[in-house]
C-alpha atoms as a PDB file:
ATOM      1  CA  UNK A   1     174.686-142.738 138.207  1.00  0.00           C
ATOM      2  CA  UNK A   2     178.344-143.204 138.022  1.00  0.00           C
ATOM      3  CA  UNK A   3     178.383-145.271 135.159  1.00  0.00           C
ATOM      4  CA  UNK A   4     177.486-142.539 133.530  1.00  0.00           C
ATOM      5  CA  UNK A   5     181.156-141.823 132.736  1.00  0.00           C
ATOM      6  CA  UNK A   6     181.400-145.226 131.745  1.00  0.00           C
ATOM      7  CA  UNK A   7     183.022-148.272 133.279  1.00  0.00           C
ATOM      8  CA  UNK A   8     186.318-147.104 134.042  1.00  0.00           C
ATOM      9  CA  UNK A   9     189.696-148.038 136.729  1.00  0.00           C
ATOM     10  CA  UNK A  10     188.590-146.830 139.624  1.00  0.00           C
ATOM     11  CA  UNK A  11     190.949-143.834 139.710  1.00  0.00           C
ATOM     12  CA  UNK A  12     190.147-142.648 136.514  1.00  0.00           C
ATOM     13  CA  UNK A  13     186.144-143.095 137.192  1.00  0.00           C
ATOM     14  CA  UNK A  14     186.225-140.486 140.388  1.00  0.00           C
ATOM     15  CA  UNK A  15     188.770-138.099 138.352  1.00  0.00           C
ATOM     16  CA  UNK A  16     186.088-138.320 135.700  1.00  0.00           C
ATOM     17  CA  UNK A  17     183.045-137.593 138.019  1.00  0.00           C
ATOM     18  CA  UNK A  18     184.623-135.565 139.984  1.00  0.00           C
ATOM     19  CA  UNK A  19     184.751-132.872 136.748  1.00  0.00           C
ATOM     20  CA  UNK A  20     180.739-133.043 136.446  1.00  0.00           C
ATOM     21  CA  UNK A  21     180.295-130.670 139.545  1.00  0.00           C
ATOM     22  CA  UNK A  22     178.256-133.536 141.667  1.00  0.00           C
ATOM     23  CA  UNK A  23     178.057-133.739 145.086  1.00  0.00           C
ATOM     24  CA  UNK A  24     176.768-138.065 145.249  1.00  0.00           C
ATOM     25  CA  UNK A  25     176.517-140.619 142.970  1.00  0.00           C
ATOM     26  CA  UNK A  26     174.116-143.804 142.666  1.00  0.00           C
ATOM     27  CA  UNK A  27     177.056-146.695 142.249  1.00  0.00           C
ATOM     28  CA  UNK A  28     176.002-150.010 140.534  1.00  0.00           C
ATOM     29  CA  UNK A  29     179.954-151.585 141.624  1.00  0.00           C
ATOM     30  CA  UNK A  30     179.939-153.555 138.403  1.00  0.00           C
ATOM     31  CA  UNK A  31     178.714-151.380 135.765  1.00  0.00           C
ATOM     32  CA  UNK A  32     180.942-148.427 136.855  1.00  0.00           C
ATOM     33  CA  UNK A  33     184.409-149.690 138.453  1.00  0.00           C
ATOM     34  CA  UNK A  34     186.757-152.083 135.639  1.00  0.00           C
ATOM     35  CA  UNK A  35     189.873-152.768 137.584  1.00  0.00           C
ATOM     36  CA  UNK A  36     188.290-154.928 140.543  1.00  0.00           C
ATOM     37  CA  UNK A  37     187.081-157.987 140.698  1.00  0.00           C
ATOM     38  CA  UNK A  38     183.049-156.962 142.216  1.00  0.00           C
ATOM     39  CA  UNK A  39     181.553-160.630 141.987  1.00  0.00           C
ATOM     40  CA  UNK A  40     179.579-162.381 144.659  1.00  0.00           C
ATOM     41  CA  UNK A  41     182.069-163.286 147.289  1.00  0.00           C
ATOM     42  CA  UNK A  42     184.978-161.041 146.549  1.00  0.00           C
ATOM     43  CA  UNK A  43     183.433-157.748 149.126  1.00  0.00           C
ATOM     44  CA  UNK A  44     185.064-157.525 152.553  1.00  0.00           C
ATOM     45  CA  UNK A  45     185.351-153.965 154.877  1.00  0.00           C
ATOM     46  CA  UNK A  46     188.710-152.864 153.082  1.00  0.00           C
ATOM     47  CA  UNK A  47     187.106-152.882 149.876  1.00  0.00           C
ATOM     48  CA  UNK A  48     184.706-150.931 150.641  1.00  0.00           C
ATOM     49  CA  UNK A  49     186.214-148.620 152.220  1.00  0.00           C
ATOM     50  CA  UNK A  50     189.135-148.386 149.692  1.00  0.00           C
ATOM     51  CA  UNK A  51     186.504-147.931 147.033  1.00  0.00           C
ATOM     52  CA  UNK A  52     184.476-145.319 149.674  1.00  0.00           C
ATOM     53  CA  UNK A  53     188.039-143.238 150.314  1.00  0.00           C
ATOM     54  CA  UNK A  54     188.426-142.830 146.381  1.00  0.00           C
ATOM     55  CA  UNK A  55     185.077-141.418 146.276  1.00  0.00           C
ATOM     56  CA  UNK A  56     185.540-139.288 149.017  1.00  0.00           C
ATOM     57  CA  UNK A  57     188.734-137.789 148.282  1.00  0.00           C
ATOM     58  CA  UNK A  58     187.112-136.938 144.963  1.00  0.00           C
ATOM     59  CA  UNK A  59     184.173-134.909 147.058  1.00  0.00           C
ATOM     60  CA  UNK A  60     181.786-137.544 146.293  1.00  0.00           C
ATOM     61  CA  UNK A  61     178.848-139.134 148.506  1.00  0.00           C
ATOM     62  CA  UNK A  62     177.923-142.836 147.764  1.00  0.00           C
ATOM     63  CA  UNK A  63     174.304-141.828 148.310  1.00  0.00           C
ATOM     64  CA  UNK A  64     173.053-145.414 147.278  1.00  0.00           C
ATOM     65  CA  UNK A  65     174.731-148.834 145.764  1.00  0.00           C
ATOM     66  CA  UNK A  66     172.206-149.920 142.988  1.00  0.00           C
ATOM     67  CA  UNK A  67     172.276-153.634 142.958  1.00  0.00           C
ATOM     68  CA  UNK A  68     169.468-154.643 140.619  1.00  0.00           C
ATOM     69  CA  UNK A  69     168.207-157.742 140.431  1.00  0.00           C
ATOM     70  CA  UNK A  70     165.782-159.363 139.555  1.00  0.00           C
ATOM     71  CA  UNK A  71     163.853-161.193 142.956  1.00  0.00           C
ATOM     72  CA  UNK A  72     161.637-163.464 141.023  1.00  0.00           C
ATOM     73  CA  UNK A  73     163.893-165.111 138.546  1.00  0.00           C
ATOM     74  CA  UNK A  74     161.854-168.156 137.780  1.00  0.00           C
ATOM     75  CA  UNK A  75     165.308-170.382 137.797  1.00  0.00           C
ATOM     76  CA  UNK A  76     165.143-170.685 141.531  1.00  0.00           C
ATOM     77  CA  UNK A  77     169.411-171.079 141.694  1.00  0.00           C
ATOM     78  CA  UNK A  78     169.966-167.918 139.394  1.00  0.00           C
ATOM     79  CA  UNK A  79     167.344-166.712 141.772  1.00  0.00           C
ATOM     80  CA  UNK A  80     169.076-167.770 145.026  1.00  0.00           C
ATOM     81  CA  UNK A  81     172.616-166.205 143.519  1.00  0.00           C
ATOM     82  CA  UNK A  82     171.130-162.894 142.524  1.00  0.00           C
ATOM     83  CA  UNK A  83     169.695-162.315 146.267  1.00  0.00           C
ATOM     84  CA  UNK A  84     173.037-163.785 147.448  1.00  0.00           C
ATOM     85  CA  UNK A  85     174.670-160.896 145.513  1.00  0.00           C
ATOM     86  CA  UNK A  86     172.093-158.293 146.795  1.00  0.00           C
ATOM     87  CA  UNK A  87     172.466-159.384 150.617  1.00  0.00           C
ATOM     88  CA  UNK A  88     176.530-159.149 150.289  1.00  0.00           C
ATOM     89  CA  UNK A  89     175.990-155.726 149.137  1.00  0.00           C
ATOM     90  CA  UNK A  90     173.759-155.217 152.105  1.00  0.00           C
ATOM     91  CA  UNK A  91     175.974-156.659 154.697  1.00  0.00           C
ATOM     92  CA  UNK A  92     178.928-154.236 153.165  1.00  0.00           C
ATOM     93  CA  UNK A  93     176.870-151.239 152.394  1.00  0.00           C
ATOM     94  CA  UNK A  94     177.936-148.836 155.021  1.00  0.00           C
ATOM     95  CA  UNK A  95     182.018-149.501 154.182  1.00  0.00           C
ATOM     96  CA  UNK A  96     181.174-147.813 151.305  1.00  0.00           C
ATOM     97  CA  UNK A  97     179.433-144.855 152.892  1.00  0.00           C
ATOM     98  CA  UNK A  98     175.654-145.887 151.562  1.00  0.00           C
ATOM     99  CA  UNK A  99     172.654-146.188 153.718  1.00  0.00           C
ATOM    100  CA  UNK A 100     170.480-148.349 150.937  1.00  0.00           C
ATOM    101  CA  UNK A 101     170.981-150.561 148.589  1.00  0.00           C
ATOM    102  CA  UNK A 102     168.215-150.533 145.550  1.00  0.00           C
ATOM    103  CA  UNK A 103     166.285-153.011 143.295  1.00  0.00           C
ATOM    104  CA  UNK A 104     163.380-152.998 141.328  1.00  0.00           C
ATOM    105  CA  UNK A 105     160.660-155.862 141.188  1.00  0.00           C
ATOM    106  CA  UNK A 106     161.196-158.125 138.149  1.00  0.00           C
ATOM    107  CA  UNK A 107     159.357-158.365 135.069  1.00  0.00           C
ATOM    108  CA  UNK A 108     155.235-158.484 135.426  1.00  0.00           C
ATOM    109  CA  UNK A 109     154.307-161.081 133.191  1.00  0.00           C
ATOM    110  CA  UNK A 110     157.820-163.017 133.995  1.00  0.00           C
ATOM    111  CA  UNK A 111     155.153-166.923 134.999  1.00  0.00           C
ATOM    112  CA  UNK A 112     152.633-166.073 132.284  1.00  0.00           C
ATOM    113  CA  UNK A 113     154.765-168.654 130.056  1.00  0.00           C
ATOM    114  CA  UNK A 114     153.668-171.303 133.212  1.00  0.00           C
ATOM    115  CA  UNK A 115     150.780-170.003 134.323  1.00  0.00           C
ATOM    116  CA  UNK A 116     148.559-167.413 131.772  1.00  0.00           C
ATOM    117  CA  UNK A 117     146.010-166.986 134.395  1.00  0.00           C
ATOM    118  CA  UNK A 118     147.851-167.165 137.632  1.00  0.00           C
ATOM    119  CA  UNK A 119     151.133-165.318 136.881  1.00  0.00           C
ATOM    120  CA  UNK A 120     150.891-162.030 138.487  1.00  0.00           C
ATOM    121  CA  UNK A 121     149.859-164.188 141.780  1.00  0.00           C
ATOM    122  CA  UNK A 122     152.922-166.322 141.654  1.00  0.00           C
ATOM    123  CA  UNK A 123     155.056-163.359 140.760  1.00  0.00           C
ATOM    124  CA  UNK A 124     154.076-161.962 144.006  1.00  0.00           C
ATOM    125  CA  UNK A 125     153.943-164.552 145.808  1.00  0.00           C
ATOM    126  CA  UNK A 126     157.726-165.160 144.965  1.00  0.00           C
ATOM    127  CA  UNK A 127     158.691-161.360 144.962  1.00  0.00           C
ATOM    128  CA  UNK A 128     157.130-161.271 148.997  1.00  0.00           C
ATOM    129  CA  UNK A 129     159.369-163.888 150.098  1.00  0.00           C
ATOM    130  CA  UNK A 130     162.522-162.275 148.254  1.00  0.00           C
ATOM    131  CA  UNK A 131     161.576-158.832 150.146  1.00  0.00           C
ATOM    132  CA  UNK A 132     160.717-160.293 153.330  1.00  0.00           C
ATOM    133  CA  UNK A 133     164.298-161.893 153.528  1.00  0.00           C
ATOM    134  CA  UNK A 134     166.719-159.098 152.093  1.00  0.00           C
ATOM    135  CA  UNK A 135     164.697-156.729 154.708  1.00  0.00           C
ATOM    136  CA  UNK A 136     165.551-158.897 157.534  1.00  0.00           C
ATOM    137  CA  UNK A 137     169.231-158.536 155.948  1.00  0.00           C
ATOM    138  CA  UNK A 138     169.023-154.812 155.744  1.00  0.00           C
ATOM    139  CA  UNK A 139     167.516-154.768 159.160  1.00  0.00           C
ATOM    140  CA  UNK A 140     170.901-156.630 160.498  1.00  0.00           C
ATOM    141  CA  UNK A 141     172.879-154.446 159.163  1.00  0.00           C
ATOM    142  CA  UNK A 142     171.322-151.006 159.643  1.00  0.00           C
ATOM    143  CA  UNK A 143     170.901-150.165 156.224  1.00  0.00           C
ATOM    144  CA  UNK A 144     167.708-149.328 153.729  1.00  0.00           C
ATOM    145  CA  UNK A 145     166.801-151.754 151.230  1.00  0.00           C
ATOM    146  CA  UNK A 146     165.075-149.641 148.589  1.00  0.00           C
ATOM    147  CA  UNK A 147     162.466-150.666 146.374  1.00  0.00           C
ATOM    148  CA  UNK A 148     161.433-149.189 142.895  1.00  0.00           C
ATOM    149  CA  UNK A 149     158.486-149.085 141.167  1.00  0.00           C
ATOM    150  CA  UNK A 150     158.236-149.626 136.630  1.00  0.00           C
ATOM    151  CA  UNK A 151     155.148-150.308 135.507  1.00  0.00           C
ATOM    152  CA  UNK A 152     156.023-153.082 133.943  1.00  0.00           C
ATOM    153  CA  UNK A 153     157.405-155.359 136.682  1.00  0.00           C
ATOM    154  CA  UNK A 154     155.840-156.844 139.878  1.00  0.00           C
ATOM    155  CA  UNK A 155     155.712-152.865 141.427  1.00  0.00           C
ATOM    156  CA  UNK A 156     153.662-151.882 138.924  1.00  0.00           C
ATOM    157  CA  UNK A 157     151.256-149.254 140.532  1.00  0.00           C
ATOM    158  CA  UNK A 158     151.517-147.245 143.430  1.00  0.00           C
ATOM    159  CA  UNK A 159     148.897-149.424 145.354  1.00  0.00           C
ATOM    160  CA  UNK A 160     151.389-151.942 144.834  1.00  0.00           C
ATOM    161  CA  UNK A 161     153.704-150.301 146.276  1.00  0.00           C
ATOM    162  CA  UNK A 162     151.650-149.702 148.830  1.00  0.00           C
ATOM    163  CA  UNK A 163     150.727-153.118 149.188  1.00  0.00           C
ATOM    164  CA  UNK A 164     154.328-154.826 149.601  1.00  0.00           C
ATOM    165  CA  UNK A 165     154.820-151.808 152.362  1.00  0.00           C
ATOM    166  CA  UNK A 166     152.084-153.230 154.145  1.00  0.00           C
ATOM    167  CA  UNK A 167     152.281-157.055 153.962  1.00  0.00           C
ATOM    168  CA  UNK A 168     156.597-156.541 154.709  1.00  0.00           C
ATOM    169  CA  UNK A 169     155.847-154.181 157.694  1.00  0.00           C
ATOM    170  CA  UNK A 170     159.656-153.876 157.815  1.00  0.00           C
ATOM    171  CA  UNK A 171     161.158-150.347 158.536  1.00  0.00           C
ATOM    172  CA  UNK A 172     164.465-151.119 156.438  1.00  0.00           C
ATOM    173  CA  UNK A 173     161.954-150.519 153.424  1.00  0.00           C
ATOM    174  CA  UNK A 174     161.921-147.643 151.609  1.00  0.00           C
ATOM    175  CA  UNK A 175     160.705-146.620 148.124  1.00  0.00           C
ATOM    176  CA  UNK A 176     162.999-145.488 145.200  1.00  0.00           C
ATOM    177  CA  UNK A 177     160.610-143.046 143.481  1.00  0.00           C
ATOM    178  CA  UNK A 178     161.115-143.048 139.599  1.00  0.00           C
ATOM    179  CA  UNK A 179     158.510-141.520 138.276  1.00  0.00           C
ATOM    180  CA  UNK A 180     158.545-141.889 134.460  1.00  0.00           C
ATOM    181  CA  UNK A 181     159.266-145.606 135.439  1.00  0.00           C
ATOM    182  CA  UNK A 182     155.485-145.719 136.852  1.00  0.00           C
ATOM    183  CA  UNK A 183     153.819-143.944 134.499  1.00  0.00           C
ATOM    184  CA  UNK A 184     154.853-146.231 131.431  1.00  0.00           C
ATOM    185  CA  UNK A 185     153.178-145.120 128.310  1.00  0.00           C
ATOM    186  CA  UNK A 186     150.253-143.351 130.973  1.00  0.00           C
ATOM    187  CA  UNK A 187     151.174-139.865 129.718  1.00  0.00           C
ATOM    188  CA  UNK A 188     148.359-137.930 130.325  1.00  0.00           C
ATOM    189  CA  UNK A 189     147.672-139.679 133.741  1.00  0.00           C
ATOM    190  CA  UNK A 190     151.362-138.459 135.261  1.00  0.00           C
ATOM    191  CA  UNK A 191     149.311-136.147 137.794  1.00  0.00           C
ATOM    192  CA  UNK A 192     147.272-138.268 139.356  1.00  0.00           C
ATOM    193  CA  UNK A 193     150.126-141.070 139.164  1.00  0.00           C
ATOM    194  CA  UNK A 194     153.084-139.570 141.089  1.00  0.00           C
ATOM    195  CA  UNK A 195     149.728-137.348 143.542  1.00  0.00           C
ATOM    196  CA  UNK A 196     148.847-140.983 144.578  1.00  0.00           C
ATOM    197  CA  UNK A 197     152.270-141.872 144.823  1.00  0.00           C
ATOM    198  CA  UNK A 198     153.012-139.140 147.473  1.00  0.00           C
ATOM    199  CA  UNK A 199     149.432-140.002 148.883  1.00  0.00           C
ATOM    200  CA  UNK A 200     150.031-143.973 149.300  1.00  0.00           C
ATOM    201  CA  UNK A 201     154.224-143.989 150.600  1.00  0.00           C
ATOM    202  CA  UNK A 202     155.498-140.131 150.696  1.00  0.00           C
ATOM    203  CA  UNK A 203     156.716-140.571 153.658  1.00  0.00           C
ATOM    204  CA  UNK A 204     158.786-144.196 152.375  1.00  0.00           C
ATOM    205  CA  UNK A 205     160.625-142.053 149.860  1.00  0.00           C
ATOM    206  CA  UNK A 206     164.301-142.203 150.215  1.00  0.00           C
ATOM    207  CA  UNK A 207     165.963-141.564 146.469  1.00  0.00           C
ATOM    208  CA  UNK A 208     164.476-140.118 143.773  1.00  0.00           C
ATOM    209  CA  UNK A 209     165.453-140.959 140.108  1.00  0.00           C
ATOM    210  CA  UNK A 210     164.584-138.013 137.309  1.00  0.00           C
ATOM    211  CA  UNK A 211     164.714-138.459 133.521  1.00  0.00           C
ATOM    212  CA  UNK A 212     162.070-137.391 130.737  1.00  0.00           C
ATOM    213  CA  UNK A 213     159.393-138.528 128.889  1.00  0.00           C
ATOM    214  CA  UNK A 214     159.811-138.052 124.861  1.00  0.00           C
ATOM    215  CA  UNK A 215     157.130-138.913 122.286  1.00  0.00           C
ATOM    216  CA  UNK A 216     158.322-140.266 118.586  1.00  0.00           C
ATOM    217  CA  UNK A 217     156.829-141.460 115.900  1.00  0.00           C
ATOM    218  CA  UNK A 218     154.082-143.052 118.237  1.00  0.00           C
ATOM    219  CA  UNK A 219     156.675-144.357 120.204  1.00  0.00           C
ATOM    220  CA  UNK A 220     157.354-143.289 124.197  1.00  0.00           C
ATOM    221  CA  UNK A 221     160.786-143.399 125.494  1.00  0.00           C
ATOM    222  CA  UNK A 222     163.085-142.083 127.909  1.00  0.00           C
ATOM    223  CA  UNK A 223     165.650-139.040 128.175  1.00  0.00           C
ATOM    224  CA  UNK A 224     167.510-136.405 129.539  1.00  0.00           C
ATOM    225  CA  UNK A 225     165.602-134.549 132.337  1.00  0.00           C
ATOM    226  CA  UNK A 226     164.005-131.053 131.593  1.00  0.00           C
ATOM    227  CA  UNK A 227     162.844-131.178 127.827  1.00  0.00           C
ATOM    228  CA  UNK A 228     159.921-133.888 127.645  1.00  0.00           C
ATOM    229  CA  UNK A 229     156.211-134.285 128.550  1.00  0.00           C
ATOM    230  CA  UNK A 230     157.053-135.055 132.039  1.00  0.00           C
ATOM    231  CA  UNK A 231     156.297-132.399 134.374  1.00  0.00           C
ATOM    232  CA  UNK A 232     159.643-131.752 135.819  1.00  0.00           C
ATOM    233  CA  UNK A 233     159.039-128.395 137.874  1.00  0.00           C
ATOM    234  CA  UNK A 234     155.601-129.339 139.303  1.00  0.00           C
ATOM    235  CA  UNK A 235     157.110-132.893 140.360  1.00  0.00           C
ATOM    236  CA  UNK A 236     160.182-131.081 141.771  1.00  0.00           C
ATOM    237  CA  UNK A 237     158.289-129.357 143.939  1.00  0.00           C
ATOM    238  CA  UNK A 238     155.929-131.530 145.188  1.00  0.00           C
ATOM    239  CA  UNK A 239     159.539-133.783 145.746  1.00  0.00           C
ATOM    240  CA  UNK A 240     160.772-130.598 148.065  1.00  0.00           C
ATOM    241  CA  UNK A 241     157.870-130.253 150.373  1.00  0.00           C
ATOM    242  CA  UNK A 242     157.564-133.856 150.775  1.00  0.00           C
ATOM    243  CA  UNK A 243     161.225-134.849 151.017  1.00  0.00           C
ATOM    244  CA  UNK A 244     163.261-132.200 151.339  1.00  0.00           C
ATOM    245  CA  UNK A 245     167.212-132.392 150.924  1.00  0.00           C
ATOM    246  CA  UNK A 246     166.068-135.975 149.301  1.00  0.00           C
ATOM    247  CA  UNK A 247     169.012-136.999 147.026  1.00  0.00           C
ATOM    248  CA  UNK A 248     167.809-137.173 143.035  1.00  0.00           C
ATOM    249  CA  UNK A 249     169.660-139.438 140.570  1.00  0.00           C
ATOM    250  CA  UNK A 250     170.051-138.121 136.973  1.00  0.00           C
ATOM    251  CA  UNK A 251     168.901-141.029 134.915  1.00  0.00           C
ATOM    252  CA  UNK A 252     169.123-141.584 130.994  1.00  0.00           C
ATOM    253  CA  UNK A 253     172.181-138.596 130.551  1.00  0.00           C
ATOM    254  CA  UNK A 254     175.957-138.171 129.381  1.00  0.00           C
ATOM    255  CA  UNK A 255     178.412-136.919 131.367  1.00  0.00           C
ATOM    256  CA  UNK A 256     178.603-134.000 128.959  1.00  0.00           C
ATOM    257  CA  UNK A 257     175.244-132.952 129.699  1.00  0.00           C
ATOM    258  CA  UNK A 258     174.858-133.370 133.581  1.00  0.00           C
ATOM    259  CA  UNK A 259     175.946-129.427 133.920  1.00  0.00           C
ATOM    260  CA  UNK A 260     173.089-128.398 131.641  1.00  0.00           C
ATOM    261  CA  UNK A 261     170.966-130.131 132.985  1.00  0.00           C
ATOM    262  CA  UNK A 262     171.660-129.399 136.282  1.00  0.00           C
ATOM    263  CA  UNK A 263     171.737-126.021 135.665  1.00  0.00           C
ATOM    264  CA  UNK A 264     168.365-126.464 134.039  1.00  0.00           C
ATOM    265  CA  UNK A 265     166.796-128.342 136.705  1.00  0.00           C
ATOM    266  CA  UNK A 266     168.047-125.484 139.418  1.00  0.00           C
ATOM    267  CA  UNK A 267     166.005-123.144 137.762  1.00  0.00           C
ATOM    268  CA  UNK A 268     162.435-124.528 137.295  1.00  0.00           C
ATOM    269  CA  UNK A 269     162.731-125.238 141.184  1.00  0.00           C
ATOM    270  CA  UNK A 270     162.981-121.385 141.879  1.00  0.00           C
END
């Protein structure tokens, strides 16, 4: 993530990342670059590709612009800006040198306030439509528009996954694999969670994100990749045989530890 080394003039950010001995970066425009104005309206070709160059000349791929959103914002005109801001991204996504732009699904229970019996429906209902749209976008414009699953949002499963796949039969879709994002608090189920997730949209995989899973005090949460409960090495290499070469972002890290960890990450997949 290039935020990682915080949200910096866009000089100083590649400098920066260009120190941590990367080779791409996921770049959320607004969380990572300070001295440009990135709001809805302001993109245009020389932007991007001023922003690209910087990146470039630092040895850097934009592998992905992370845009998230969230698609089923029950205010239907924050709704209506926020996939505003996601198609713009879209229509300027290759200027930057990215082939996808990625979301995830919005929160789960986001209409059980309106509806305590209906909600997930409604949420899906709602999170179709905002799909179905940005993929005609992405479809314009030759670019991905990738999709990740948390198991607390509308993507909650990998049949749902699945399912949005198949009822958007668009092939700008692909999937943003996160796996500690879908397996939640499931701990002990992480095998048969990411198996099925190979099983139901392997071949939809286009990113992968990779962090840890850390238990405390009763508590799960996230960190640095390698360390945890998650099985890193055994999802690593189920990752290589099914999508070889596939880019990985380092999730819930410092800049001071990405050569560790890289390091560290090398070696389990020998």
């Amino acid at each position: 993530m290039a935020h990682t080394a915080g949200r910096l003039p866009l000089k100083t950010l590649t400098a920066e990342l260009a120190t941590y001995g990367i080779d791409f970066v996921q770049l959320a425009l607004s969380k990572a670059i300070a001295d440009i104005d990135l709001s809805t309206g302001k993109l245009s070709p020389g932007l991007a590709n001023y922003i690209g160059e910087h990146f470039e000349r630092a040895g850097i791929r934009i592998g992905v612009l992370g845009c998230y959103i969230d698609p089923i914002h029950p205010d239907p005109v924050i709704r209506r800006a926020e996939i505003d801001r996601f198609k713009e991204h879209l229509r300027y996504a290759r200027h930057f040198g990215a082939p996808m732009v990625a979301t995830e699904s919005g929160g789960l229970t986001t209409f059980k306030p309106f509806d305590a019996e209906r909600y997930e429906t409604i949420g899906w209902d709602i999170f179709k439509a905002t799909v179905q749209e940005l993929a005609e976008e992405a479809e314009k414009w030759g670019v991905f528009l990738a999709l990740e699953g948390v198991s607390t949002h509308t993507l909650s499963t990998p049949e749902k996954m699945r399912r949005i796949l198949d009822e958007v039969p668009s092939s700008a879709i692909g999937v943003v694999l996160d796996p500690c994002n879908l397996i939640g608090t499931d701990v002990d189920l992480q095998d048969q969670i990411i198996d099925q997730s190979f099983e139901l949209f392997g071949d939809r995989i286009i990113l992968a994100h990779l962090k840890d899973i850390y238990a405390e005090g009763g508590q799960i949460r996230h960190g640095k990749s390698g360390n945890g409960l998650f099985h890193t090495a055994r999802f690593l290499e189920k990752l290589e045989a099914c999508k070889p070469m596939i880019d990985v972002s380092l999730e819930e890290i410092t800049g001071g530890e990405i050569k560790e960890t890289v390091e560290l990450l090398n070696s389990l997949r020998k």
